[in-house]
C-alpha atoms as a PDB file:
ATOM      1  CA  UNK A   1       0.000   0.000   0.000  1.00  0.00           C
ATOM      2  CA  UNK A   2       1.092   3.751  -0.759  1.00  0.00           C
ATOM      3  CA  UNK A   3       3.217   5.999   1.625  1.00  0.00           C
ATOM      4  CA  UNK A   4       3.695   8.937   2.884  1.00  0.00           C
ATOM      5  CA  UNK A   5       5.902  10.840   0.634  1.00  0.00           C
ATOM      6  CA  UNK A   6       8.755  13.086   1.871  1.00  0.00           C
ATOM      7  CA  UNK A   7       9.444  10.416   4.135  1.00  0.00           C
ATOM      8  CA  UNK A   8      12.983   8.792   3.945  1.00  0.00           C
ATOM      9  CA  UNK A   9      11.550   5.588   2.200  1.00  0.00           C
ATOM     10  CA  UNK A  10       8.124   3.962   1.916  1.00  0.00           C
ATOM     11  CA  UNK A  11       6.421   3.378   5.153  1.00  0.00           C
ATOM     12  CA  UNK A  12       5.941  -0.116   3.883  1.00  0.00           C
ATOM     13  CA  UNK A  13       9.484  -0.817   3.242  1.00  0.00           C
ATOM     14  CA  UNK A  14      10.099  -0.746   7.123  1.00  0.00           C
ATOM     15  CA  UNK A  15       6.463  -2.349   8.349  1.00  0.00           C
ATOM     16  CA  UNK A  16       5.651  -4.324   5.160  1.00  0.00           C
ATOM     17  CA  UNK A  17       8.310  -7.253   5.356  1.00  0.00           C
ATOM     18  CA  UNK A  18       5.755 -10.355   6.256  1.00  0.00           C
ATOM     19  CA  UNK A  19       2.719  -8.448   4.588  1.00  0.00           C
ATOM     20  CA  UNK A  20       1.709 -11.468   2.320  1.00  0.00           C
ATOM     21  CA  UNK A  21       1.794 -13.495   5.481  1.00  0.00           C
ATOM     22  CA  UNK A  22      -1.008 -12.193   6.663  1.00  0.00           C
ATOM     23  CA  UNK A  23      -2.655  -9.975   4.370  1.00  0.00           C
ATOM     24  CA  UNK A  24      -4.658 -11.809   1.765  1.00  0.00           C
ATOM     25  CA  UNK A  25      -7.570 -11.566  -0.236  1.00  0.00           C
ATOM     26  CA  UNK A  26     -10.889 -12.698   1.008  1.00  0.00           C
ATOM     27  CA  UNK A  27     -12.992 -13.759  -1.584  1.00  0.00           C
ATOM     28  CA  UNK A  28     -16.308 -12.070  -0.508  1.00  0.00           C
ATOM     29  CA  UNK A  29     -14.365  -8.487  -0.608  1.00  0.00           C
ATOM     30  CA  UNK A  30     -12.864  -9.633  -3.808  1.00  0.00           C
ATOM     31  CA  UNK A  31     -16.478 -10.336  -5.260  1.00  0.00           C
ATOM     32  CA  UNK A  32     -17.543  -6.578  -4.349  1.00  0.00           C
ATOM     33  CA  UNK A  33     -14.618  -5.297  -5.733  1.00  0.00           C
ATOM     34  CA  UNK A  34     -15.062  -6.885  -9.411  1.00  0.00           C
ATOM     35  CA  UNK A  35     -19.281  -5.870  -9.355  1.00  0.00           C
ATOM     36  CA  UNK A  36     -18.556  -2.595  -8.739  1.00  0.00           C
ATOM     37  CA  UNK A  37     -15.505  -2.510 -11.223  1.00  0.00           C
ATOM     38  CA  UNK A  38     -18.182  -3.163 -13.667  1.00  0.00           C
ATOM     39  CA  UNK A  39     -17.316  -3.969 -17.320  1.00  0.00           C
ATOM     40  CA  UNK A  40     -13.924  -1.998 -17.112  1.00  0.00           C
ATOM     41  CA  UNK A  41     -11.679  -4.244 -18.964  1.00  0.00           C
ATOM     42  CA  UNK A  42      -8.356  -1.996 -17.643  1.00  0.00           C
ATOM     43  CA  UNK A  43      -7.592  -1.667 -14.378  1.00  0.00           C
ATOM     44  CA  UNK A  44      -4.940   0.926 -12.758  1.00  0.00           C
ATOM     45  CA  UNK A  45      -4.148  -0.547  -8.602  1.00  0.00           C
ATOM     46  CA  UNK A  46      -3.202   2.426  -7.507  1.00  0.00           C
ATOM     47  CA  UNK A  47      -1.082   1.617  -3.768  1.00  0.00           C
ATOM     48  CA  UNK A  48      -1.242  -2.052  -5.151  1.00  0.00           C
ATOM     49  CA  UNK A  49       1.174  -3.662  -2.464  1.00  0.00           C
ATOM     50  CA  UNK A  50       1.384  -6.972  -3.215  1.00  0.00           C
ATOM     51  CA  UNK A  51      -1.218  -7.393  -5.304  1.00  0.00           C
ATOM     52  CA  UNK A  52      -4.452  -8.306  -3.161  1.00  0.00           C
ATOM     53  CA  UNK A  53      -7.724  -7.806  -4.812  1.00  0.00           C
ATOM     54  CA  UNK A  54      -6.880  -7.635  -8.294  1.00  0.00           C
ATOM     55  CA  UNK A  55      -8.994  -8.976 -10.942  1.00  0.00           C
ATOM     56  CA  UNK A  56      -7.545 -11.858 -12.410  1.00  0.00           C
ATOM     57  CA  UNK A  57      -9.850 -11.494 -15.804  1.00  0.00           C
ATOM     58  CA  UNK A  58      -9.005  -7.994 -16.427  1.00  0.00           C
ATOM     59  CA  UNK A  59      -5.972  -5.747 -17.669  1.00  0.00           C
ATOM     60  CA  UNK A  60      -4.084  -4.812 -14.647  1.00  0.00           C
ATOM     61  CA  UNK A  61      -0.891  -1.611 -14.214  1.00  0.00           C
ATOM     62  CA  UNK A  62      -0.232  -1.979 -10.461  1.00  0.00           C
ATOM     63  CA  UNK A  63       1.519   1.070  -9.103  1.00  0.00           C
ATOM     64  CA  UNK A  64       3.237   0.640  -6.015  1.00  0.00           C
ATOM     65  CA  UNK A  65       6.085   2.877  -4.157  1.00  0.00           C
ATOM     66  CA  UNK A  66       7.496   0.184  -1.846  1.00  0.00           C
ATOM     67  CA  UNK A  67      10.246  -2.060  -3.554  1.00  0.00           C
ATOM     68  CA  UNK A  68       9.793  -4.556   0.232  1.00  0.00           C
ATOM     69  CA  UNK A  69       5.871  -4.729  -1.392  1.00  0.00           C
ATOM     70  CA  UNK A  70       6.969  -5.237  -4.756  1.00  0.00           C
ATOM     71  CA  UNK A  71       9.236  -7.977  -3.488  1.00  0.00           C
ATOM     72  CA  UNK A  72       6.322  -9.544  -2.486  1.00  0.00           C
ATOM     73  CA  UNK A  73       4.549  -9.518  -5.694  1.00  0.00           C
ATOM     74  CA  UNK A  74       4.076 -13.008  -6.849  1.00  0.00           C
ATOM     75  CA  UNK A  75       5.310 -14.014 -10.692  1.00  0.00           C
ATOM     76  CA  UNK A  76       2.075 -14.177 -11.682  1.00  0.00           C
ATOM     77  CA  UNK A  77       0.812 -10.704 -11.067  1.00  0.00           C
ATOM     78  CA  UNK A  78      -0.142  -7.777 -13.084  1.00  0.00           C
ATOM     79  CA  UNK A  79       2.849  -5.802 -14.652  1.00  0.00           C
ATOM     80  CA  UNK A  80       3.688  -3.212 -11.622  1.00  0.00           C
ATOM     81  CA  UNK A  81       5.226   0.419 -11.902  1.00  0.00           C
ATOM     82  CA  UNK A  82       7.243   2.112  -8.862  1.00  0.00           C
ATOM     83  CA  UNK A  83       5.233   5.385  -8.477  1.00  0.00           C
ATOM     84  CA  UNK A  84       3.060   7.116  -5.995  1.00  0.00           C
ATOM     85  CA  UNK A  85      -0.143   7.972  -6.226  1.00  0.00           C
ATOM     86  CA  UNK A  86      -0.153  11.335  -5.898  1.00  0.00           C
ATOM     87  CA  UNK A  87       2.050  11.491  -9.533  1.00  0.00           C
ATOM     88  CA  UNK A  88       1.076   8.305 -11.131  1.00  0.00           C
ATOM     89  CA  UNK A  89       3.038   8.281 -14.527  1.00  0.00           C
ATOM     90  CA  UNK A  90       0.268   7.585 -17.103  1.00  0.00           C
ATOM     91  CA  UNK A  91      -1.365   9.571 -19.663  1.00  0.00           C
ATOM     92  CA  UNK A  92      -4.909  11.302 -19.088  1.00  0.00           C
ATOM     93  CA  UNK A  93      -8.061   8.391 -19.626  1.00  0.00           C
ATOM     94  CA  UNK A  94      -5.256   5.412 -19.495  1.00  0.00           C
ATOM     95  CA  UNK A  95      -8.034   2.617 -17.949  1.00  0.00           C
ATOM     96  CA  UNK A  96     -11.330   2.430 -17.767  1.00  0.00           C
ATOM     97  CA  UNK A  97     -10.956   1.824 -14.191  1.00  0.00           C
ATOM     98  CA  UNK A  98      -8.681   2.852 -10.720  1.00  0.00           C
ATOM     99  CA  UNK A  99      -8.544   0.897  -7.772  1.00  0.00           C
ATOM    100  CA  UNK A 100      -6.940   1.937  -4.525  1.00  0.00           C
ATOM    101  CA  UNK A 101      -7.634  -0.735  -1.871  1.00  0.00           C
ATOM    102  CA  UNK A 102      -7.134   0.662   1.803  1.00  0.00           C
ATOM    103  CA  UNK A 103      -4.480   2.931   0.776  1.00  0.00           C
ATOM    104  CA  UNK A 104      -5.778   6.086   0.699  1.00  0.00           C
ATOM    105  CA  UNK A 105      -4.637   6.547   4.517  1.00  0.00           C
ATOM    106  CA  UNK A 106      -1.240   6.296   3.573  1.00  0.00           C
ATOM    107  CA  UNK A 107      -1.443   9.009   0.899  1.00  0.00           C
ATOM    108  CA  UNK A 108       0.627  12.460   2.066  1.00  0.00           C
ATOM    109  CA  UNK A 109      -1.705  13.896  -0.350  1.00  0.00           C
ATOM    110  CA  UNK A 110      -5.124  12.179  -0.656  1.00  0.00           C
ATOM    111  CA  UNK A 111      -6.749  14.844  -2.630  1.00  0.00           C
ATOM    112  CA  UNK A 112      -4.003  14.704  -5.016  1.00  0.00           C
ATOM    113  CA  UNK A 113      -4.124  11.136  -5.429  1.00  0.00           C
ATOM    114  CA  UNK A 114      -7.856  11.170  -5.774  1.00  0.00           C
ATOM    115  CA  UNK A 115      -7.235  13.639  -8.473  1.00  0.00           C
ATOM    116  CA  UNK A 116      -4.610  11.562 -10.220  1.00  0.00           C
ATOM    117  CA  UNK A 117      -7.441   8.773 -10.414  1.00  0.00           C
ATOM    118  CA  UNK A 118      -9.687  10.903 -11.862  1.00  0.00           C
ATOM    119  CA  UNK A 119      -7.703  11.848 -14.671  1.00  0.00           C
ATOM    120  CA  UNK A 120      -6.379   8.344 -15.398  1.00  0.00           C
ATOM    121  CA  UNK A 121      -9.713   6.394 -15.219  1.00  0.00           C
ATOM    122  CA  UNK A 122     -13.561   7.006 -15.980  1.00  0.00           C
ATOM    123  CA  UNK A 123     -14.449   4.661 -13.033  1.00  0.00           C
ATOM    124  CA  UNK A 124     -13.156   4.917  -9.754  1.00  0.00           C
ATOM    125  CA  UNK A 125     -13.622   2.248  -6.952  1.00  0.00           C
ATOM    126  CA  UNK A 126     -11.681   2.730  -3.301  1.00  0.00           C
ATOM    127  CA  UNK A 127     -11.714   0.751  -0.264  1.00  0.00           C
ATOM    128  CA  UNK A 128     -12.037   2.771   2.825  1.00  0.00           C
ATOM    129  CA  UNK A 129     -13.342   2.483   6.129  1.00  0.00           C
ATOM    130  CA  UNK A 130     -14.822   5.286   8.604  1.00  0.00           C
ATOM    131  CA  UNK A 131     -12.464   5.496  11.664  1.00  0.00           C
ATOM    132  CA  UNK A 132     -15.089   6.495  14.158  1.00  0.00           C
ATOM    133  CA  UNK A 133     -16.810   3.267  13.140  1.00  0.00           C
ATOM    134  CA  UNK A 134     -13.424   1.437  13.900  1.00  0.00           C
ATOM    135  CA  UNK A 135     -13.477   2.658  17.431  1.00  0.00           C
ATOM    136  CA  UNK A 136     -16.548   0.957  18.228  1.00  0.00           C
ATOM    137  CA  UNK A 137     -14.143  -2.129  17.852  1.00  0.00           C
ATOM    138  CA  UNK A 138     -13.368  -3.723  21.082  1.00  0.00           C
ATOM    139  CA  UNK A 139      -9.983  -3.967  20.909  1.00  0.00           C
ATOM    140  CA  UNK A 140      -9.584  -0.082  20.095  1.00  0.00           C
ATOM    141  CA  UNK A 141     -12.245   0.654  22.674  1.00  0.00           C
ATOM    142  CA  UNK A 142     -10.967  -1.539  25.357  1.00  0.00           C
ATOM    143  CA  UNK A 143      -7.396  -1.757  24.900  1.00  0.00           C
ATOM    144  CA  UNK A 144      -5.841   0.784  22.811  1.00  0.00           C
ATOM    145  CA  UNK A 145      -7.782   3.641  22.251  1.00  0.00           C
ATOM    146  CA  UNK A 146      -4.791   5.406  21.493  1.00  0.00           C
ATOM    147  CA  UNK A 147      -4.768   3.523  18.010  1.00  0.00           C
ATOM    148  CA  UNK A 148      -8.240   5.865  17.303  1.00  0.00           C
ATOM    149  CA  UNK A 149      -6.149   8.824  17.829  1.00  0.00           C
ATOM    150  CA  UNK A 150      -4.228   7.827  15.160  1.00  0.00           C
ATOM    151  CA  UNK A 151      -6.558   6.683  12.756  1.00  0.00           C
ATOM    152  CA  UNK A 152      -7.984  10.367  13.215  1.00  0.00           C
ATOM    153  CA  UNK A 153      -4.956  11.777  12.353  1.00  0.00           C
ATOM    154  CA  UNK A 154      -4.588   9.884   8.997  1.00  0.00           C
ATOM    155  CA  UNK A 155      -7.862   9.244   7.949  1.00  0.00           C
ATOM    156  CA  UNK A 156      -9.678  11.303   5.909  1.00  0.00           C
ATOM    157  CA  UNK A 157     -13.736  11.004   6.295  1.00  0.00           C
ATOM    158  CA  UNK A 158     -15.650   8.172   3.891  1.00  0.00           C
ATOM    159  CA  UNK A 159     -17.547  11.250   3.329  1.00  0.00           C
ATOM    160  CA  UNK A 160     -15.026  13.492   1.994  1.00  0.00           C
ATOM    161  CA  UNK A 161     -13.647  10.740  -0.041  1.00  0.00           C
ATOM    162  CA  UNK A 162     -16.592  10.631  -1.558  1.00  0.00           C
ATOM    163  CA  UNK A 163     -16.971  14.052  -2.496  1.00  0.00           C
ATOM    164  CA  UNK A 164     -13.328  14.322  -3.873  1.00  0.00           C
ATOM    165  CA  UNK A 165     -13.927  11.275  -6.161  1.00  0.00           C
ATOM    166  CA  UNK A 166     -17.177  12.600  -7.281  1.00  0.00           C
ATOM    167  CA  UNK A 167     -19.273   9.064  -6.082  1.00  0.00           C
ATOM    168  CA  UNK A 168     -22.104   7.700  -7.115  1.00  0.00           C
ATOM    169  CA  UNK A 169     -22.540   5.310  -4.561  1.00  0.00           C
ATOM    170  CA  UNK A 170     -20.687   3.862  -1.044  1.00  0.00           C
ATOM    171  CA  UNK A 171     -21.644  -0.035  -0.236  1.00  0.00           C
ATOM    172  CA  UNK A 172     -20.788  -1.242   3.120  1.00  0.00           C
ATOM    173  CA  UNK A 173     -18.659  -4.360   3.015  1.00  0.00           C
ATOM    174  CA  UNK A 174     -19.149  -6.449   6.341  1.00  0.00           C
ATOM    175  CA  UNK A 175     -16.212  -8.012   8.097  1.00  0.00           C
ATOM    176  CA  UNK A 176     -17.021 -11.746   8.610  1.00  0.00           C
ATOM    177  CA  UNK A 177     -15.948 -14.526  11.339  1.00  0.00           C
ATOM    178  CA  UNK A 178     -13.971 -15.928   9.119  1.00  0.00           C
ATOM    179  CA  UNK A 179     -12.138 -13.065   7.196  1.00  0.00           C
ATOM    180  CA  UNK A 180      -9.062 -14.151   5.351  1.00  0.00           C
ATOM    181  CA  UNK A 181      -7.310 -10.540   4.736  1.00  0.00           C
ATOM    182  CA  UNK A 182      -5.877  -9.433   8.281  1.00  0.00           C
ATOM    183  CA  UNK A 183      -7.189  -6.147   8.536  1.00  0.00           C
ATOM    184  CA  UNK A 184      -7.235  -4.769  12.172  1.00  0.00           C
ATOM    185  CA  UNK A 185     -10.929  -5.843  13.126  1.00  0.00           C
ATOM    186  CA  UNK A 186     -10.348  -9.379  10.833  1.00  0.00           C
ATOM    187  CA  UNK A 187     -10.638 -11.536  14.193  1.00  0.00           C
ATOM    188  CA  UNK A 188     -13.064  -9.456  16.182  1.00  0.00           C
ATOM    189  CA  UNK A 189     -14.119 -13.540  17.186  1.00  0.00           C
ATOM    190  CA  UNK A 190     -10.604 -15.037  17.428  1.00  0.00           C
ATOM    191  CA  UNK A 191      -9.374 -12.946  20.001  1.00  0.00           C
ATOM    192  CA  UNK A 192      -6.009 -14.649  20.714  1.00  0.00           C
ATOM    193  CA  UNK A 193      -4.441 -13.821  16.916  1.00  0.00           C
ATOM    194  CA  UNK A 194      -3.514 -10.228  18.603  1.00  0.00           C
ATOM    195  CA  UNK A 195      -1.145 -12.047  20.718  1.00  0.00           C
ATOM    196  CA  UNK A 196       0.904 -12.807  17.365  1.00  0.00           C
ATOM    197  CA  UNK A 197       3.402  -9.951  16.531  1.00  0.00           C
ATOM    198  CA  UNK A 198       3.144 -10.908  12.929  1.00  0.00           C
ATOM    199  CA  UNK A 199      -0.323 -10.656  12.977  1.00  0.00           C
ATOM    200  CA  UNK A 200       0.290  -7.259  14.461  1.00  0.00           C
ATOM    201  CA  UNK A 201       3.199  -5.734  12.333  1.00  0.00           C
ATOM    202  CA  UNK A 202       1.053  -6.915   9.528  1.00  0.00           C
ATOM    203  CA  UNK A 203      -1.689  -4.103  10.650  1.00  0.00           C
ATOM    204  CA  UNK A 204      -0.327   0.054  10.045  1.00  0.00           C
ATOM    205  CA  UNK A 205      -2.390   1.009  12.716  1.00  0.00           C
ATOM    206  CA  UNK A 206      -0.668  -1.659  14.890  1.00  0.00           C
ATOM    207  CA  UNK A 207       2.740  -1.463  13.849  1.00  0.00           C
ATOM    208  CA  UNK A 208       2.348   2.499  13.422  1.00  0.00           C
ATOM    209  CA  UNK A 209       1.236   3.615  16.534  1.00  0.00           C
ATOM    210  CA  UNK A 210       1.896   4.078  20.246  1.00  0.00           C
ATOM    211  CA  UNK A 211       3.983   0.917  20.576  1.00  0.00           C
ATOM    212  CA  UNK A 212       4.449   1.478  24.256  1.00  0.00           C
ATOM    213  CA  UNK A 213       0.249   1.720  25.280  1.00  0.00           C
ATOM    214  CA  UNK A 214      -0.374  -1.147  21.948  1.00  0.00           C
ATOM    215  CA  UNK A 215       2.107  -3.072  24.399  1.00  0.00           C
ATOM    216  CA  UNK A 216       0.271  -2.661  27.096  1.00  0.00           C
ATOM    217  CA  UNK A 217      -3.137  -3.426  25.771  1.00  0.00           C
ATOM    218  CA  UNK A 218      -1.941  -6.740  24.361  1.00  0.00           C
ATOM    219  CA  UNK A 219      -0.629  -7.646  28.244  1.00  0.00           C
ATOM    220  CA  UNK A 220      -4.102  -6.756  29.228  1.00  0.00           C
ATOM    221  CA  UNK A 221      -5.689  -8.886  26.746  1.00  0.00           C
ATOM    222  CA  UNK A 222      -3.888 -11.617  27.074  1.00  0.00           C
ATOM    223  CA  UNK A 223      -4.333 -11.647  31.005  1.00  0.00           C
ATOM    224  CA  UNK A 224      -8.101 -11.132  30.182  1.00  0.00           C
ATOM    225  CA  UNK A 225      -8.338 -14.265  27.689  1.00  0.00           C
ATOM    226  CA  UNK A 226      -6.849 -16.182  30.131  1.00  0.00           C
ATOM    227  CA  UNK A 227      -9.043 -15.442  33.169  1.00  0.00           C
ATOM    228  CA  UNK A 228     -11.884 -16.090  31.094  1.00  0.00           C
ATOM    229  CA  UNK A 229     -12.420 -12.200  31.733  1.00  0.00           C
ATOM    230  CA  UNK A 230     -12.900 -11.099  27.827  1.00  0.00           C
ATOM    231  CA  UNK A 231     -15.179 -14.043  26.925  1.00  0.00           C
ATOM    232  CA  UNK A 232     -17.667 -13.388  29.470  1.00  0.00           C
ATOM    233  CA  UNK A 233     -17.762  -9.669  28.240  1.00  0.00           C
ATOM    234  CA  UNK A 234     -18.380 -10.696  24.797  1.00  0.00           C
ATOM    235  CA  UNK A 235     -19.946 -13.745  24.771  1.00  0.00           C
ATOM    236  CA  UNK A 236     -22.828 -12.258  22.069  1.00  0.00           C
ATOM    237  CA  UNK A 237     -19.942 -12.293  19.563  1.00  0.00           C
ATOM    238  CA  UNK A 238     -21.005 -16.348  19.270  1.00  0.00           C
ATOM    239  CA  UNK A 239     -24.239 -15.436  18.018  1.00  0.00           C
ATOM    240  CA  UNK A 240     -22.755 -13.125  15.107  1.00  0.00           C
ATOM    241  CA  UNK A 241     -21.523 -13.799  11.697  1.00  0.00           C
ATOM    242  CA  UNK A 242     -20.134 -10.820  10.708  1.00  0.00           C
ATOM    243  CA  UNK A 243     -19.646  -7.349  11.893  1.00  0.00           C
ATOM    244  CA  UNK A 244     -19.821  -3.951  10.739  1.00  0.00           C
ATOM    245  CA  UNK A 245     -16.396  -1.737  11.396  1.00  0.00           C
ATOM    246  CA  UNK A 246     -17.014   0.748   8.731  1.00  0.00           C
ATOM    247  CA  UNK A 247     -15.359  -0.517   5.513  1.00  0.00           C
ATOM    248  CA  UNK A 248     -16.808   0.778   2.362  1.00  0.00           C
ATOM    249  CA  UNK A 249     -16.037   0.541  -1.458  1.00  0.00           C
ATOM    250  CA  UNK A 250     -16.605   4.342  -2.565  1.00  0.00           C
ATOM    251  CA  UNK A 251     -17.375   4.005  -6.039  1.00  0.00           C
ATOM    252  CA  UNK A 252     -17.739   6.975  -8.962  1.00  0.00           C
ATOM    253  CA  UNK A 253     -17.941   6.692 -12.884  1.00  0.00           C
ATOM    254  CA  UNK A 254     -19.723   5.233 -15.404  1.00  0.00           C
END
């Protein structure tokens, strides 16, 4: 996914070294993604990482800063270009399509990059997720609340995303028990994966934030899961097969 620019090197090239260990497509996200791509035939990933969540049946120029996440890229991926978003280096109306799968955070610039996918690509489709939603999450709200602040601070509004890329529509996109891409609320109902530090360092918010109180949260989780403490708070999570924590696919264009 796409950094911060100005910064010495890509955020990902530090936090993004066991990425495809954790982070992989889940086929129910991947099935939204290609309805609301549509018919577009060419697809620009803009922050493509290693290369979750592209269409296999379509035309694909991945653009990616991070040479760790192009590492990662496996030999059968889309052709991949090492760019930014905020200056992607094709030609006005190159696709019929942009992507930019929860990468928008990571943007210095987001209205420039939202701009740059305008003028590449008719249709527009990002992944997203409302940070206020996120801290209705129990392990933001009851362990490291600090991880909101920073969400806050580098996440723009699903709102103003959608205004900037001139939307059409927003559909929600549930998070379900057994999610297969590790995003931070992926195991909202398997509690012990946050006691992994590869789950963790495969998160930004995780392996981004206030490592000291993140530390401390995980002690207090773990000492919770083992008195029996956190399943008795959230024992309705049994009865649940999915949740909602805000993600969206913000979509624009014909």
């Amino acid at each position: 996914m796409t950094d911060r620019i100005g910064a010495a090197e890509p955020v990902y090239d530090r936090i993004g070294r066991q990425y495809s260990a954790g982070r992989r497509t889940d086929p129910r996200w991947a099935a939204a993604i290609l309805e609301q791509l549509g018919p577009a035939r060419t697809v620009v990933n803009v922050g493509a990482g290693a290369g979750s969540y592209e269409p296999a049946d379509r035309r694909v120029i991945a653009v990616e800063p991070s040479s760790v996440m192009l590492g990662q890229r496996p030999a059968s991926a889309a052709p991949a270009v090492q760019a930014r978003a905020e200056q992607l280096p094709l030609g006005d109306d190159t696709a019929d399509a942009a992507l930019a799968v929860l990468t928008v955070h990571h943007w210095t610039d987001w209205r420039a990059g939202i701009a740059e996918m305008r003028r590449v690509a008719r249709r527009r489709v990002v992944l997203t997720y409302d940070p206020e939603l996120h801290a209705g999450f129990w392990l933001v709200r009851d362990y490291m609340p600090s991880v909101l602040d920073f969400e806050r601070r580098r996440m723009p509004g699903v709102d103003d995303v959608a205004t900037e890329l001139g939307a059409s529509r927003v559909v929600a996109l549930t998070v379900p028990r057994d999610m297969q891409d590790g995003v931070l609320p992926a195991f909202w109902c398997r509690p012990e994966a946050y006691l992994d530090p590869v789950v963790r360092a495969n998160n930004s918010a995780l392996a981004q934030g206030d490592h000291q109180a993140i530390d401390e949260g995980i002690r207090r989780l773990a000492a919770d899961l083992e008195s029996g403490a956190w399943a008795a708070r959230h024992a309705e999570l049994d009865l649940l097969d999915e949740i909602d924590a805000g993600f969206v696919l913000v979509v624009a264009g014909a």
